[in-house]
ModelCIF file with pLDDT and N, C-alpha, C, O atoms, coordinates in Angstrom:
data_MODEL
#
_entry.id   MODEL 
#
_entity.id                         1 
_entity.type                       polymer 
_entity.pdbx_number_of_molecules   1 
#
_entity_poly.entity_id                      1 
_entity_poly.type                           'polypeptide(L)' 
_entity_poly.nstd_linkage                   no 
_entity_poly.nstd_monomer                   no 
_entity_poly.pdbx_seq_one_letter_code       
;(UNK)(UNK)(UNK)(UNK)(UNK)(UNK)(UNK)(UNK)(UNK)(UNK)(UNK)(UNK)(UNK)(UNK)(UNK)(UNK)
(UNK)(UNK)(UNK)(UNK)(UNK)(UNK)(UNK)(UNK)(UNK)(UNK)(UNK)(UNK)(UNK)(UNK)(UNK)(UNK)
(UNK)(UNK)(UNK)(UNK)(UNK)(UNK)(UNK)(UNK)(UNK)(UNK)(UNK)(UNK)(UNK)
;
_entity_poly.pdbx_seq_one_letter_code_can   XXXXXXXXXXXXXXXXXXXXXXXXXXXXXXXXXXXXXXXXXXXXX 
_entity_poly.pdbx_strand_id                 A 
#
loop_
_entity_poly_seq.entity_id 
_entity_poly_seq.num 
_entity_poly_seq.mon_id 
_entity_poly_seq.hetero 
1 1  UNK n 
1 2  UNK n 
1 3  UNK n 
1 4  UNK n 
1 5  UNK n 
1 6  UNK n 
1 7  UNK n 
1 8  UNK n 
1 9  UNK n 
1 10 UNK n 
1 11 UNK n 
1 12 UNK n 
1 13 UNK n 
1 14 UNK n 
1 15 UNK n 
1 16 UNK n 
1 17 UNK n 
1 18 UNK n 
1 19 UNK n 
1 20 UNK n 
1 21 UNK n 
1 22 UNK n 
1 23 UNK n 
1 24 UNK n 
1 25 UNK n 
1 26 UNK n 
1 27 UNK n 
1 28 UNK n 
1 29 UNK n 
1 30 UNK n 
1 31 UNK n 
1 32 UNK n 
1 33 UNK n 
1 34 UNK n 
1 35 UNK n 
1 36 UNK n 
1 37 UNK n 
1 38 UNK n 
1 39 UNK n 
1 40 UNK n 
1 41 UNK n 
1 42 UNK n 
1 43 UNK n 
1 44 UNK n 
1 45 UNK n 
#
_struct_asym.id          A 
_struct_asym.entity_id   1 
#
loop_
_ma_qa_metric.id 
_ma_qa_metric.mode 
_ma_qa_metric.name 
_ma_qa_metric.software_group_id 
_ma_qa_metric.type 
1 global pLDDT . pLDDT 
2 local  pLDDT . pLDDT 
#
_ma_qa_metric_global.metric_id      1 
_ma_qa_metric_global.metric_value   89.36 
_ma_qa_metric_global.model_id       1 
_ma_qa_metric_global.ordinal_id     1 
#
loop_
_ma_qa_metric_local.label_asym_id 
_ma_qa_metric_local.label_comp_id 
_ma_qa_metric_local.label_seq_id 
_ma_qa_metric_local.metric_id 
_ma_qa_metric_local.metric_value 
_ma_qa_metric_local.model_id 
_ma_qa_metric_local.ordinal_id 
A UNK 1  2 88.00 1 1  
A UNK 2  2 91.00 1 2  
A UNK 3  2 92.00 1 3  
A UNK 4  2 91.00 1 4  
A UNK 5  2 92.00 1 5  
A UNK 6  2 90.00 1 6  
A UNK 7  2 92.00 1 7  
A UNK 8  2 89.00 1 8  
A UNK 9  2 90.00 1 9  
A UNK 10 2 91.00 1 10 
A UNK 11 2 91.00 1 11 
A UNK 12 2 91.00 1 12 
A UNK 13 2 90.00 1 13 
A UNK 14 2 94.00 1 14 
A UNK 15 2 93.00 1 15 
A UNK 16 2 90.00 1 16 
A UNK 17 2 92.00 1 17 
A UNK 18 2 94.00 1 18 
A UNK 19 2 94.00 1 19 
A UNK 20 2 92.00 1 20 
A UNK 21 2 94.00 1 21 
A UNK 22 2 94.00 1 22 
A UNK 23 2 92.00 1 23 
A UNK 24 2 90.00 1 24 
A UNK 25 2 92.00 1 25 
A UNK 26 2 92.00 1 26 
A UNK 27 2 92.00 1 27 
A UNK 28 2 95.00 1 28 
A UNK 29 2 94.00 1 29 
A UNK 30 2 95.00 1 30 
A UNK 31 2 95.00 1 31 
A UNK 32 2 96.00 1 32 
A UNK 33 2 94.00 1 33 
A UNK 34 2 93.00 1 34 
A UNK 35 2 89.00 1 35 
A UNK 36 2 88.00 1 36 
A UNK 37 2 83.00 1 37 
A UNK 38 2 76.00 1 38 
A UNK 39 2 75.00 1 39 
A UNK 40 2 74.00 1 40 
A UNK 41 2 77.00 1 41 
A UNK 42 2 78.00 1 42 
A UNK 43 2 77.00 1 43 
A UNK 44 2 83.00 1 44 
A UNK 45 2 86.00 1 45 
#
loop_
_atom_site.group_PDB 
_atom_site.id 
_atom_site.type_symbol 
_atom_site.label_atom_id 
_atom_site.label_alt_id 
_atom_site.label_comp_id 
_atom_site.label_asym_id 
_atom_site.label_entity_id 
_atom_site.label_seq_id 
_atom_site.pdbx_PDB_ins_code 
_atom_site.Cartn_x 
_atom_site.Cartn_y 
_atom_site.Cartn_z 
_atom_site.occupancy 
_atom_site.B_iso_or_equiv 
_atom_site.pdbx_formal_charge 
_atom_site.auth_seq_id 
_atom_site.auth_comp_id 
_atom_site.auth_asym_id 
_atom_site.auth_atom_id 
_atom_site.pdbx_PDB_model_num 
ATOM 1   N N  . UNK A 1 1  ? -13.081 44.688 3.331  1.00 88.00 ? 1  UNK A N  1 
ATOM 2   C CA . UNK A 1 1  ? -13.706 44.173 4.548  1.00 88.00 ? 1  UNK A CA 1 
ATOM 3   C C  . UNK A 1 1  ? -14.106 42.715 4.348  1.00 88.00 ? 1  UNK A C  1 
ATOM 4   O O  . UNK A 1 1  ? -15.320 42.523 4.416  1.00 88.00 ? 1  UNK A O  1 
ATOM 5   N N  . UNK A 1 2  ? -13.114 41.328 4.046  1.00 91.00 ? 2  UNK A N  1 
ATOM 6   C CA . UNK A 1 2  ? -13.357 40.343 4.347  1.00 91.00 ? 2  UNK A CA 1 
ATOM 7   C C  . UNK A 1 2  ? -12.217 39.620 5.363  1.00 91.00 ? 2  UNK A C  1 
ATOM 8   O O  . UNK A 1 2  ? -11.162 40.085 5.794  1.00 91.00 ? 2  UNK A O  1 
ATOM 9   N N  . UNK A 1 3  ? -12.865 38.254 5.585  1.00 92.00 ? 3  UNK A N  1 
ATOM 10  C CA . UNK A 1 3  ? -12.185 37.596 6.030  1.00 92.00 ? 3  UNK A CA 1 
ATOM 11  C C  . UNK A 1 3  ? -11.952 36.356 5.331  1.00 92.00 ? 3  UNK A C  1 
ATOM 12  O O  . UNK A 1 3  ? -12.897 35.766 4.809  1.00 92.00 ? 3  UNK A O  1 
ATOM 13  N N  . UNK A 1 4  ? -10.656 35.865 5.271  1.00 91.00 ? 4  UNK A N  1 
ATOM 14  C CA . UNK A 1 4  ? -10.129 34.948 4.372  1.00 91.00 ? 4  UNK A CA 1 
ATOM 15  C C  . UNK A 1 4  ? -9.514  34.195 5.282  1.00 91.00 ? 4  UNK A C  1 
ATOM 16  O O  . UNK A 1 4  ? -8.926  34.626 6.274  1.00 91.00 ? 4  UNK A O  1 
ATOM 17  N N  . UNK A 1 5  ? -9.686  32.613 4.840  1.00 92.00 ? 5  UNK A N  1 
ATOM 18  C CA . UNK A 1 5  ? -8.919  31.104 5.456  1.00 92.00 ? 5  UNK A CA 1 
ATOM 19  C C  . UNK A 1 5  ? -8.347  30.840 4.362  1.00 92.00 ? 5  UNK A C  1 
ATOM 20  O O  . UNK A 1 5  ? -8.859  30.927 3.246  1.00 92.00 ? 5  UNK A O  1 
ATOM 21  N N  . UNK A 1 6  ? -7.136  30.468 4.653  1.00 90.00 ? 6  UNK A N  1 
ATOM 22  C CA . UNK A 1 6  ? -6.543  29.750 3.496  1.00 90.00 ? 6  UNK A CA 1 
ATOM 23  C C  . UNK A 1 6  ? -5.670  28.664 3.924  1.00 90.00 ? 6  UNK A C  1 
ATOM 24  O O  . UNK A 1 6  ? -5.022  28.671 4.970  1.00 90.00 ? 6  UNK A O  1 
ATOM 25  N N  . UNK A 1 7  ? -5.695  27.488 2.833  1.00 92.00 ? 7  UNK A N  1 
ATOM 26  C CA . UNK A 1 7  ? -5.293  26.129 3.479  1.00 92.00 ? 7  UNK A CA 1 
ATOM 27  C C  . UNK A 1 7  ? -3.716  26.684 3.265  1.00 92.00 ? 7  UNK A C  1 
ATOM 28  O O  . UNK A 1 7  ? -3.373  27.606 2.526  1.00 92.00 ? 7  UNK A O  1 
ATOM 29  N N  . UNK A 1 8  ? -2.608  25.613 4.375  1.00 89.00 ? 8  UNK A N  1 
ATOM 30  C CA . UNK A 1 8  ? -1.729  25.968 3.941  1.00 89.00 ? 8  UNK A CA 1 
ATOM 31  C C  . UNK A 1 8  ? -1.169  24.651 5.084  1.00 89.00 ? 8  UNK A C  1 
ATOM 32  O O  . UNK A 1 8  ? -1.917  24.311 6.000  1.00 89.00 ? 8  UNK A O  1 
ATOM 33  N N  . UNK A 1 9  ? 0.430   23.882 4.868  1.00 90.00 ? 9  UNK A N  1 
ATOM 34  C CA . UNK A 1 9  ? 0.429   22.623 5.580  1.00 90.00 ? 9  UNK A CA 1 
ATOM 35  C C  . UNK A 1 9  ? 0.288   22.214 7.157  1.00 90.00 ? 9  UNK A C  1 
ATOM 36  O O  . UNK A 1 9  ? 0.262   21.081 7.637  1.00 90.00 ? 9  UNK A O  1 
ATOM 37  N N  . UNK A 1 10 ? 0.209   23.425 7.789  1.00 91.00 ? 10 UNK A N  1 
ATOM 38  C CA . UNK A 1 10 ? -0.309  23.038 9.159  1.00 91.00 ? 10 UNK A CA 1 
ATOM 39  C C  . UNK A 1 10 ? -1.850  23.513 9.223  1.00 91.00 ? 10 UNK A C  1 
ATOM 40  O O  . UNK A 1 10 ? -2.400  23.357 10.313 1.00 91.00 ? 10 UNK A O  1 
ATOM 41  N N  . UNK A 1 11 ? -2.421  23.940 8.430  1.00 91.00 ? 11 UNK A N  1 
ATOM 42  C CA . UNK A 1 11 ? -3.816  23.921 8.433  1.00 91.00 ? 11 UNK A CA 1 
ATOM 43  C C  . UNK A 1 11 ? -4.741  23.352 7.166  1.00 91.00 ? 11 UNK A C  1 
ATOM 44  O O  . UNK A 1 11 ? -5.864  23.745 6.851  1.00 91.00 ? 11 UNK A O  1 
ATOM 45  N N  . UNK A 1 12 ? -4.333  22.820 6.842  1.00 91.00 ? 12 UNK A N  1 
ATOM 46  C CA . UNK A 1 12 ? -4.835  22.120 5.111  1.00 91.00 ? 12 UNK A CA 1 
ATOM 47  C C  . UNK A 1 12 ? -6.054  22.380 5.249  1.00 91.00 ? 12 UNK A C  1 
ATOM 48  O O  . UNK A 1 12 ? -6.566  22.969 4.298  1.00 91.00 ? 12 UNK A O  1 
ATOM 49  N N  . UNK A 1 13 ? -6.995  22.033 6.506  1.00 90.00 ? 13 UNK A N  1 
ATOM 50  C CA . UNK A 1 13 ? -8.964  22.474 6.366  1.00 90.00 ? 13 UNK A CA 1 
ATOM 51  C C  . UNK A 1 13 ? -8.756  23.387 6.710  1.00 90.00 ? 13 UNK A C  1 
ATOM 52  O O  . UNK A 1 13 ? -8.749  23.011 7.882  1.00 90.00 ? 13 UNK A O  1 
ATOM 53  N N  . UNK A 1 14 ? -8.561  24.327 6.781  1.00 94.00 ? 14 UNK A N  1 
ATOM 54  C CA . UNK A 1 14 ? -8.837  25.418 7.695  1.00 94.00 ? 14 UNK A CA 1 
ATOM 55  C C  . UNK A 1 14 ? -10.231 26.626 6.523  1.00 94.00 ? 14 UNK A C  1 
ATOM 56  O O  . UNK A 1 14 ? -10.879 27.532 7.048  1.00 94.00 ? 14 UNK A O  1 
ATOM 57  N N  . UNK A 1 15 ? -10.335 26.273 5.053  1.00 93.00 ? 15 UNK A N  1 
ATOM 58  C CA . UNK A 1 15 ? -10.784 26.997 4.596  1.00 93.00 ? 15 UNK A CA 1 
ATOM 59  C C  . UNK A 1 15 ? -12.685 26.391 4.957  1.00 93.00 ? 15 UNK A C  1 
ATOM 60  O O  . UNK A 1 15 ? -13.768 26.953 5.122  1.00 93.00 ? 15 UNK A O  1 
ATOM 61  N N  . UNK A 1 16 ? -12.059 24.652 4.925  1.00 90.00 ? 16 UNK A N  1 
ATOM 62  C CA . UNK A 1 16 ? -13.692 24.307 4.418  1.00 90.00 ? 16 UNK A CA 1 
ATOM 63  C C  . UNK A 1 16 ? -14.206 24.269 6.166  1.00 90.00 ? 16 UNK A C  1 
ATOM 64  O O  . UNK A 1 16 ? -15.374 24.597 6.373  1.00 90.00 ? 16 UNK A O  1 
ATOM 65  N N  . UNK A 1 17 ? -13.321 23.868 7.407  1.00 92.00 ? 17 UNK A N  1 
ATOM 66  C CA . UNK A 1 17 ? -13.685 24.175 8.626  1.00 92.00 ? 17 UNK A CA 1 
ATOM 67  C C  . UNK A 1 17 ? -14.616 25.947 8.730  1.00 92.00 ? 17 UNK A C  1 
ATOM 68  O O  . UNK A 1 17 ? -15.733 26.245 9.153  1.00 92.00 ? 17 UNK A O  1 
ATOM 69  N N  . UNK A 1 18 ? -13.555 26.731 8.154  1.00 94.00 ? 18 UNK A N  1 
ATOM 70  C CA . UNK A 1 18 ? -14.222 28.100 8.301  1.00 94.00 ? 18 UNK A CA 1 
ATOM 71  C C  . UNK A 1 18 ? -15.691 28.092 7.632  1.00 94.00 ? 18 UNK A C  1 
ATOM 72  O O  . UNK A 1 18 ? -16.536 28.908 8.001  1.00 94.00 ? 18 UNK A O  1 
ATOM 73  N N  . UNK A 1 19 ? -15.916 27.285 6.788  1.00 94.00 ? 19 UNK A N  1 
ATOM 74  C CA . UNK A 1 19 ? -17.273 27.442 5.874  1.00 94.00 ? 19 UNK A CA 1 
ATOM 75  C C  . UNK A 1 19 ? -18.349 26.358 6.581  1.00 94.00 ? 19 UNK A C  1 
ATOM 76  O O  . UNK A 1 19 ? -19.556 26.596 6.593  1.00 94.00 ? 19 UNK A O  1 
ATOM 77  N N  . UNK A 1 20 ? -17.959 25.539 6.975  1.00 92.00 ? 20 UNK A N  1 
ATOM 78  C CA . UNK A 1 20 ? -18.704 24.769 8.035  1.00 92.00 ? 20 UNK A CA 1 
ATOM 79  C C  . UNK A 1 20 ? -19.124 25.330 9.086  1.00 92.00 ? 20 UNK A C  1 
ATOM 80  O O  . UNK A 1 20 ? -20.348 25.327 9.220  1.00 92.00 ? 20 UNK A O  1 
ATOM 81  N N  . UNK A 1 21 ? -18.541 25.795 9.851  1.00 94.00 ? 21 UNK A N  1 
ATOM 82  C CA . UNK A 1 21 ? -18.937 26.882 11.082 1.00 94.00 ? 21 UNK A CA 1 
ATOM 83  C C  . UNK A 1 21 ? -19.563 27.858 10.483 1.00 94.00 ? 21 UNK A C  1 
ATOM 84  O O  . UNK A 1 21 ? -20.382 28.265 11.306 1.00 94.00 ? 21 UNK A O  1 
ATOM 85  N N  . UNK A 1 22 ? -19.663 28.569 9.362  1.00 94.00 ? 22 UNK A N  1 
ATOM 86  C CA . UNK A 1 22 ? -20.104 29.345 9.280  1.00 94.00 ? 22 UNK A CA 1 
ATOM 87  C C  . UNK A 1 22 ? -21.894 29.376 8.548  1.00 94.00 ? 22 UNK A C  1 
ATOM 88  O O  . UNK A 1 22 ? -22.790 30.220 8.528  1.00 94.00 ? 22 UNK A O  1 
ATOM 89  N N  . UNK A 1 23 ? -21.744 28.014 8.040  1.00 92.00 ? 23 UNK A N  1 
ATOM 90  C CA . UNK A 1 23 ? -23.120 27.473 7.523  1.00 92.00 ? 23 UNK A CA 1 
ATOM 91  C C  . UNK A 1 23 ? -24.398 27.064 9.085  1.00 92.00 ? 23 UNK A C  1 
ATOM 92  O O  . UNK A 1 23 ? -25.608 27.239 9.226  1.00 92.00 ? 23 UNK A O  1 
ATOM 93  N N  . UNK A 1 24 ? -23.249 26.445 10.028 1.00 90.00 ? 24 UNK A N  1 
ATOM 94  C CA . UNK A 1 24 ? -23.890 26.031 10.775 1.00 90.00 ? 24 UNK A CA 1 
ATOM 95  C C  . UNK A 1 24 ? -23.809 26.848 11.688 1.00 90.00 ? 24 UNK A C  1 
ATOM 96  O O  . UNK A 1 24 ? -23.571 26.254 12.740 1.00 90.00 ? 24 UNK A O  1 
ATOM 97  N N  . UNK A 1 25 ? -23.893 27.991 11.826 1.00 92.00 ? 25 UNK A N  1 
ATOM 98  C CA . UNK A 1 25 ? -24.329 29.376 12.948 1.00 92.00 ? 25 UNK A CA 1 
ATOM 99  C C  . UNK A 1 25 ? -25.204 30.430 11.983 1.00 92.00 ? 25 UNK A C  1 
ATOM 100 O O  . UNK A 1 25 ? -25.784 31.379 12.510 1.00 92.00 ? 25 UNK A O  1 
ATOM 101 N N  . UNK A 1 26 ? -25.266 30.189 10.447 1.00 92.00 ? 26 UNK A N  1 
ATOM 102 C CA . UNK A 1 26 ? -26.324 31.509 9.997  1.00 92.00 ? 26 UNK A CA 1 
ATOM 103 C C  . UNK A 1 26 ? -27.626 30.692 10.575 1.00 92.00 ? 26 UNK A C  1 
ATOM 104 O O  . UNK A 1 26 ? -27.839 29.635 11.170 1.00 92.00 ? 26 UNK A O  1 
ATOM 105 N N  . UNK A 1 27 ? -28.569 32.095 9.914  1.00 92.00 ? 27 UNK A N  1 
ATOM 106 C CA . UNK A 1 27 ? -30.017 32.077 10.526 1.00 92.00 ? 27 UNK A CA 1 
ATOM 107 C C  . UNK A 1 27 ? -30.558 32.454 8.844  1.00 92.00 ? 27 UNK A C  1 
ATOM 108 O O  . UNK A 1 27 ? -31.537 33.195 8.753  1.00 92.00 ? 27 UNK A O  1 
ATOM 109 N N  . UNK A 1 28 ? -30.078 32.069 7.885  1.00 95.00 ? 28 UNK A N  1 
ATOM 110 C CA . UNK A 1 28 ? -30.506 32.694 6.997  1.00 95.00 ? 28 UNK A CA 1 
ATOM 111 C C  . UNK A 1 28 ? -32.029 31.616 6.476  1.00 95.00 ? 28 UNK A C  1 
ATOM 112 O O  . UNK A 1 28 ? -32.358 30.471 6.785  1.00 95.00 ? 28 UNK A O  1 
ATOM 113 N N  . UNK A 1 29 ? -32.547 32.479 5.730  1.00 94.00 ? 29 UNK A N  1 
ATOM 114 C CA . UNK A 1 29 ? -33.562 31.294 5.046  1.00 94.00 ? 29 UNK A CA 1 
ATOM 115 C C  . UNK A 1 29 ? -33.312 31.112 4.064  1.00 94.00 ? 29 UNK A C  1 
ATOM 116 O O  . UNK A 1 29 ? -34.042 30.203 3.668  1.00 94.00 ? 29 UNK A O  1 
ATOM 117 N N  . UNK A 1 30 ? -32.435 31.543 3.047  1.00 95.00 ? 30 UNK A N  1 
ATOM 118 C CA . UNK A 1 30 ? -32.248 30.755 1.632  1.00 95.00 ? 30 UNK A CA 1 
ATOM 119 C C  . UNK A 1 30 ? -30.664 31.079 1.697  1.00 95.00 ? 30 UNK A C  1 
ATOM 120 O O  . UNK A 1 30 ? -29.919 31.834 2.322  1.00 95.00 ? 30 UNK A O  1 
ATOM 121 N N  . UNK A 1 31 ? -30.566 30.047 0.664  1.00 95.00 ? 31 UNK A N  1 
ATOM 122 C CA . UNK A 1 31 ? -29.174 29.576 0.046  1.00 95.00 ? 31 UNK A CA 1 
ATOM 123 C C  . UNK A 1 31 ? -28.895 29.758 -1.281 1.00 95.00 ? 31 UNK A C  1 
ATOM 124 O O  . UNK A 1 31 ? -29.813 29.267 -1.938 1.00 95.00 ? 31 UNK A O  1 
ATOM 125 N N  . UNK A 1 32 ? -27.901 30.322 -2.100 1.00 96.00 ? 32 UNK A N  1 
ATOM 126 C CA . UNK A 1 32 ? -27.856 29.752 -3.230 1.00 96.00 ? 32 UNK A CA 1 
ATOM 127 C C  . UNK A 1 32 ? -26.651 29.958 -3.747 1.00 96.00 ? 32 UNK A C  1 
ATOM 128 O O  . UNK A 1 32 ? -26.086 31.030 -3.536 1.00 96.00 ? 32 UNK A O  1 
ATOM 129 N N  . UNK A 1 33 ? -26.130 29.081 -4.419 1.00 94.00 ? 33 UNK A N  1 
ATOM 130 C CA . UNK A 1 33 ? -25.043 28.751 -4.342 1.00 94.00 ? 33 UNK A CA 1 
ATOM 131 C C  . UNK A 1 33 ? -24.245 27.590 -6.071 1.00 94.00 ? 33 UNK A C  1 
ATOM 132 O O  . UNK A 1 33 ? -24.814 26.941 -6.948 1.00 94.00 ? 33 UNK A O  1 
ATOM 133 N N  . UNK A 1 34 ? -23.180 27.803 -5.860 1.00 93.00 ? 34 UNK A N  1 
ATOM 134 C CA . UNK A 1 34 ? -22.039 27.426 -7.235 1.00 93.00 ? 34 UNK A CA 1 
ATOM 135 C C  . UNK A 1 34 ? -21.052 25.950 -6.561 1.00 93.00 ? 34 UNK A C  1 
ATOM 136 O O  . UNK A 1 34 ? -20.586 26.057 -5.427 1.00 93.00 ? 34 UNK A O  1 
ATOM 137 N N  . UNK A 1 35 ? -20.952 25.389 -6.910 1.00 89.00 ? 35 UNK A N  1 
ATOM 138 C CA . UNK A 1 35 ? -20.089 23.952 -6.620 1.00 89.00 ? 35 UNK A CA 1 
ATOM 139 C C  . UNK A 1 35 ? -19.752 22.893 -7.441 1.00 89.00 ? 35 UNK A C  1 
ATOM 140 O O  . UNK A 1 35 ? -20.363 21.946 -7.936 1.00 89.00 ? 35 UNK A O  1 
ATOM 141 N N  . UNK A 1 36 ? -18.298 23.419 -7.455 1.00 88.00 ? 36 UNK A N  1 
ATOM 142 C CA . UNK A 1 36 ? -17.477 22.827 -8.498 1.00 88.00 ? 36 UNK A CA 1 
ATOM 143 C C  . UNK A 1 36 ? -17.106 20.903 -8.053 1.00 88.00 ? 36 UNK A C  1 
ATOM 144 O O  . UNK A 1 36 ? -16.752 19.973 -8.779 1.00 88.00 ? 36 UNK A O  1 
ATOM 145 N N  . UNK A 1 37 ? -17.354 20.962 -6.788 1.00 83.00 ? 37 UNK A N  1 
ATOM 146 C CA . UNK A 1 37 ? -17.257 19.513 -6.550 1.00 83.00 ? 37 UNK A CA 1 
ATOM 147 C C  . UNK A 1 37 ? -18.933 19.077 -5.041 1.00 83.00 ? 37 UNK A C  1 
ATOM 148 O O  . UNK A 1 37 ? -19.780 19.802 -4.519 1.00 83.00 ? 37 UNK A O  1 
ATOM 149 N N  . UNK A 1 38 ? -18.619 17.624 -4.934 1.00 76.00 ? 38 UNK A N  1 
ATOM 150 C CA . UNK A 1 38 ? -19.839 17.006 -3.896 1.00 76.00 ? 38 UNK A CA 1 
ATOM 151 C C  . UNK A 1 38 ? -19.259 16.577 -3.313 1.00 76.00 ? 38 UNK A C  1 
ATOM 152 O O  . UNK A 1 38 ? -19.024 15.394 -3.562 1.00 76.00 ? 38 UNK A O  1 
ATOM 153 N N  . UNK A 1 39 ? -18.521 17.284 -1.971 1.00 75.00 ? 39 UNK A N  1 
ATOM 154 C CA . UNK A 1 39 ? -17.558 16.692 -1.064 1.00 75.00 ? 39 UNK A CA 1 
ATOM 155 C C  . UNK A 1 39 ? -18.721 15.537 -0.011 1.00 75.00 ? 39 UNK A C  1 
ATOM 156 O O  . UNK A 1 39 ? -19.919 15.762 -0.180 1.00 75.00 ? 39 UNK A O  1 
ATOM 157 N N  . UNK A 1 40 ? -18.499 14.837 0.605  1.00 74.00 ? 40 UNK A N  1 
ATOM 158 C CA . UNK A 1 40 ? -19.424 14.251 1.778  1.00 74.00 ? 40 UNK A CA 1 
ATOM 159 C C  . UNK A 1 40 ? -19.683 15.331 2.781  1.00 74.00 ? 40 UNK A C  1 
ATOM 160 O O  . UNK A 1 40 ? -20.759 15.366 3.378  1.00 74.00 ? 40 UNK A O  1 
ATOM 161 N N  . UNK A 1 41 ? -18.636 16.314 3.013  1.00 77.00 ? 41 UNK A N  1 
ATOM 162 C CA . UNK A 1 41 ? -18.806 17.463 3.898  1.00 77.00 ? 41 UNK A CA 1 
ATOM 163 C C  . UNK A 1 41 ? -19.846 18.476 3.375  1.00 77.00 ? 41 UNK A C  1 
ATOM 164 O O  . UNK A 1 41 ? -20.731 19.037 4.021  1.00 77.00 ? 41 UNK A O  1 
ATOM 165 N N  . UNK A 1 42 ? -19.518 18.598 1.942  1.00 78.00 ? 42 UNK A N  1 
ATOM 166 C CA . UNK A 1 42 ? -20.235 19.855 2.228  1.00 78.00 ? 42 UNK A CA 1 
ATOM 167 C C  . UNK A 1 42 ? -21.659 19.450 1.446  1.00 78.00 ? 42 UNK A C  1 
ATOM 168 O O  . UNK A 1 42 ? -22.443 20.381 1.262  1.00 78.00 ? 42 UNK A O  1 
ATOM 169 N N  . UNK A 1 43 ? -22.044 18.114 0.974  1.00 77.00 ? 43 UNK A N  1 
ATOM 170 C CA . UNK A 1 43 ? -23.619 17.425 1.217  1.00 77.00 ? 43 UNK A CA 1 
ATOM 171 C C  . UNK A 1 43 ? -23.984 17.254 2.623  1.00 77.00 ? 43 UNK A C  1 
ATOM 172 O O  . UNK A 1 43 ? -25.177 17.384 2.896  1.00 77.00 ? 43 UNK A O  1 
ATOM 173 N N  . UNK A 1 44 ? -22.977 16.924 3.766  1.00 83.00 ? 44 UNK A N  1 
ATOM 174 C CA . UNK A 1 44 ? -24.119 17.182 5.065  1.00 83.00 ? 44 UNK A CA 1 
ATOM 175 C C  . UNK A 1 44 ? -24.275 18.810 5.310  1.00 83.00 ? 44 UNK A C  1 
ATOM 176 O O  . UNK A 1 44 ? -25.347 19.174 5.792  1.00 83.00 ? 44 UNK A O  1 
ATOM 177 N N  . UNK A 1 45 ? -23.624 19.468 5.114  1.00 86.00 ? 45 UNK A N  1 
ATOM 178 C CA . UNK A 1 45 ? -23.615 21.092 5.431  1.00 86.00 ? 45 UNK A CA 1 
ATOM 179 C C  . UNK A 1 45 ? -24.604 21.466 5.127  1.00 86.00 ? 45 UNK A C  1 
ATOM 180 O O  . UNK A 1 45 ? -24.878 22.660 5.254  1.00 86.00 ? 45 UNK A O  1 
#
């Protein structure tokens, strides 16, 4: 029971779009979290 984006050449964002929308519609109160890189995207997220 998941749902998976995966980049591929007519959608190359389609994984970090899916994780963007999905940061910016929870209601959660904490975060925590692993990050292998500091995109500019996902420091405003």
């Amino acid at each position: 029971d998941v749902t998976v984006s995966v980049a591929d050449s007519n959608s190359p964002h389609e994984p970090l779009t899916h994780y963007r929308n999905a940061m910016a519609s929870t209601s959660t109160s904490s975060i925590r979290g692993i990050l292998p890189v500091f995109s500019a995207l996902l420091a405003e997220v």
